[in-house]
Protein backbone atom coordinates (compact mmCIF):
# COMPACT_ATOMS: atom_id res chain seq x y z
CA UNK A 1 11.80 0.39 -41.10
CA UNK A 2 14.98 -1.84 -41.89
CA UNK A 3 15.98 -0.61 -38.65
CA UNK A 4 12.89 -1.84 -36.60
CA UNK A 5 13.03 -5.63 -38.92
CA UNK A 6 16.81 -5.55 -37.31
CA UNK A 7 15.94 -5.03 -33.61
CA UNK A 8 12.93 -7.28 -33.91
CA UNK A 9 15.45 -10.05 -35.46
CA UNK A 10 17.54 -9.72 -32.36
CA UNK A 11 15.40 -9.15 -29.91
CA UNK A 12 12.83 -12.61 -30.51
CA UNK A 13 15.87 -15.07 -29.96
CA UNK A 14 16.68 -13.16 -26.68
CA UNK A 15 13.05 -13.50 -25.73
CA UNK A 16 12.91 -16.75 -27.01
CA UNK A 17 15.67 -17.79 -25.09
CA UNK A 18 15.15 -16.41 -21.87
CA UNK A 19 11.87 -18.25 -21.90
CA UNK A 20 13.45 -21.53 -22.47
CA UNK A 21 15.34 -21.03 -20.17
CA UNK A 22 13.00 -20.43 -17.33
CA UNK A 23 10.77 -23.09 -18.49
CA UNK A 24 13.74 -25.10 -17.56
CA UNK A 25 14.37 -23.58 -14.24
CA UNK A 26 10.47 -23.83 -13.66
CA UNK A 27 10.19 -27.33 -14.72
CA UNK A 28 13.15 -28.37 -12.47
CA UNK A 29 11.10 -27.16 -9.32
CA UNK A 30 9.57 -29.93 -7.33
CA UNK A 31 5.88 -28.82 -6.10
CA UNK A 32 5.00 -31.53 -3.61
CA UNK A 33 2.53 -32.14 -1.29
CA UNK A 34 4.40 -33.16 2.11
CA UNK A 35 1.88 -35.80 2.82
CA UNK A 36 2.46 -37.32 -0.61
CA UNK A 37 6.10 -38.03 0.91
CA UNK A 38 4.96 -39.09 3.82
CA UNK A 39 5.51 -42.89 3.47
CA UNK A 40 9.48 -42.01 2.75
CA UNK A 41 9.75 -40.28 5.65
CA UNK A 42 8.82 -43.33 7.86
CA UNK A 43 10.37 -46.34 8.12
CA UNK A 44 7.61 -49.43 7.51
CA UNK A 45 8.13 -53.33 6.68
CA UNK A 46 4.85 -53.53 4.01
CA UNK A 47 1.75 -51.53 3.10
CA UNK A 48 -1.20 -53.09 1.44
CA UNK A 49 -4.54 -51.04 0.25
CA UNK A 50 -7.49 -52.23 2.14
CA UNK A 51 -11.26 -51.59 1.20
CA UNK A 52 -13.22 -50.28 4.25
CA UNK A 53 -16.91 -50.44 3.94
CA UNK A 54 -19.93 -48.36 5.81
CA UNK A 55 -23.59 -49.97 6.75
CA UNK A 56 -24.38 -48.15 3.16
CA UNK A 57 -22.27 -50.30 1.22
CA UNK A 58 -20.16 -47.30 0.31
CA UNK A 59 -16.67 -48.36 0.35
CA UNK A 60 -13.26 -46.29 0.73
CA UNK A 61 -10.05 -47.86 -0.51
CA UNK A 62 -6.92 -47.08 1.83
CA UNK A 63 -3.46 -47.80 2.00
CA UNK A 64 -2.66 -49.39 4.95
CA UNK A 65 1.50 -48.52 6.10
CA UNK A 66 2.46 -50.94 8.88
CA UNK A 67 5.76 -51.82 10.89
CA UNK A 68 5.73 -55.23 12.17
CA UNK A 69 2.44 -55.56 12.95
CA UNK A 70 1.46 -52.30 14.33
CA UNK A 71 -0.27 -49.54 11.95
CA UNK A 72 1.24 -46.77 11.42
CA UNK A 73 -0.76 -44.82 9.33
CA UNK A 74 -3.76 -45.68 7.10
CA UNK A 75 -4.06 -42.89 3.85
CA UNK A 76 -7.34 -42.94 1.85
CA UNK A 77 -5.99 -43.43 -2.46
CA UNK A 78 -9.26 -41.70 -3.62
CA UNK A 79 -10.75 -44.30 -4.82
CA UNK A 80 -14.32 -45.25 -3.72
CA UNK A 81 -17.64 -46.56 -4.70
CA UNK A 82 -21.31 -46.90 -3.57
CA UNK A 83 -22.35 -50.48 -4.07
CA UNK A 84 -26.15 -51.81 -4.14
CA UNK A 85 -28.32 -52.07 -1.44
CA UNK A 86 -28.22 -56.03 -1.59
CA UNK A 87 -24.98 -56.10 -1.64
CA UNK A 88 -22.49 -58.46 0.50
CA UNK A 89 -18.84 -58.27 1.25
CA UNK A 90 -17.18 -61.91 0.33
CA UNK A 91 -14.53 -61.10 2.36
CA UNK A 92 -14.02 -63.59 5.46
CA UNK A 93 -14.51 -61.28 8.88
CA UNK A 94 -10.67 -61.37 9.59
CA UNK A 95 -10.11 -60.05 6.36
CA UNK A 96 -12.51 -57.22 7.06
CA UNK A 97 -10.98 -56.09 10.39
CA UNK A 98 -7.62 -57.70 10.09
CA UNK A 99 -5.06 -55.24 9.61
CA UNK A 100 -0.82 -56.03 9.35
């Protein structure tokens, strides 16, 4: 039995260790998405986020990459909302389809 208590007092550290020390490894990894990245990967003067509406009133927000003033890419942030039926965009009509 004194035996066994020995071994077991070794052998937790070396467990214990080992699994701080892949945690480390593990948590040193970087899991990306590539199109999270793909902003760096381009070269762009400004982005803004721009809210794009339907004829429901439900409205997508976007991020809007541009290079001078062409678009480059527009990537939906996940935000969105459905607003009432009534509802009307303030927004002057070159602000709506404006873009760069």
């Amino acid at each position: 039995m004194v035996f066994l208590m020995r071994k077991m007092s070794i052998i937790r550290p070396i467990f214990g260790l080992i699994f701080l020390v892949s945690a480390f490894f593990i948590s040193g990894l970087e899991l990306q998405n590539p199109e999270e990245n793909w902003a760096e990967e381009r070269v762009y003067n400004h982005s803004f986020t721009k809210a794009f509406c339907d004829s429901t009133n439900f409205c997508r927000d976007f991020v809007i990459f541009c290079k001078d003033k062409e678009v480059l890419a527009l990537k939906f942030t996940g935000a969105a909302v459905q607003l009432q039926e009534n509802w009307q965009d303030p927004r002057s009509e070159k602000m709506k389809i404006g873009n760069c």
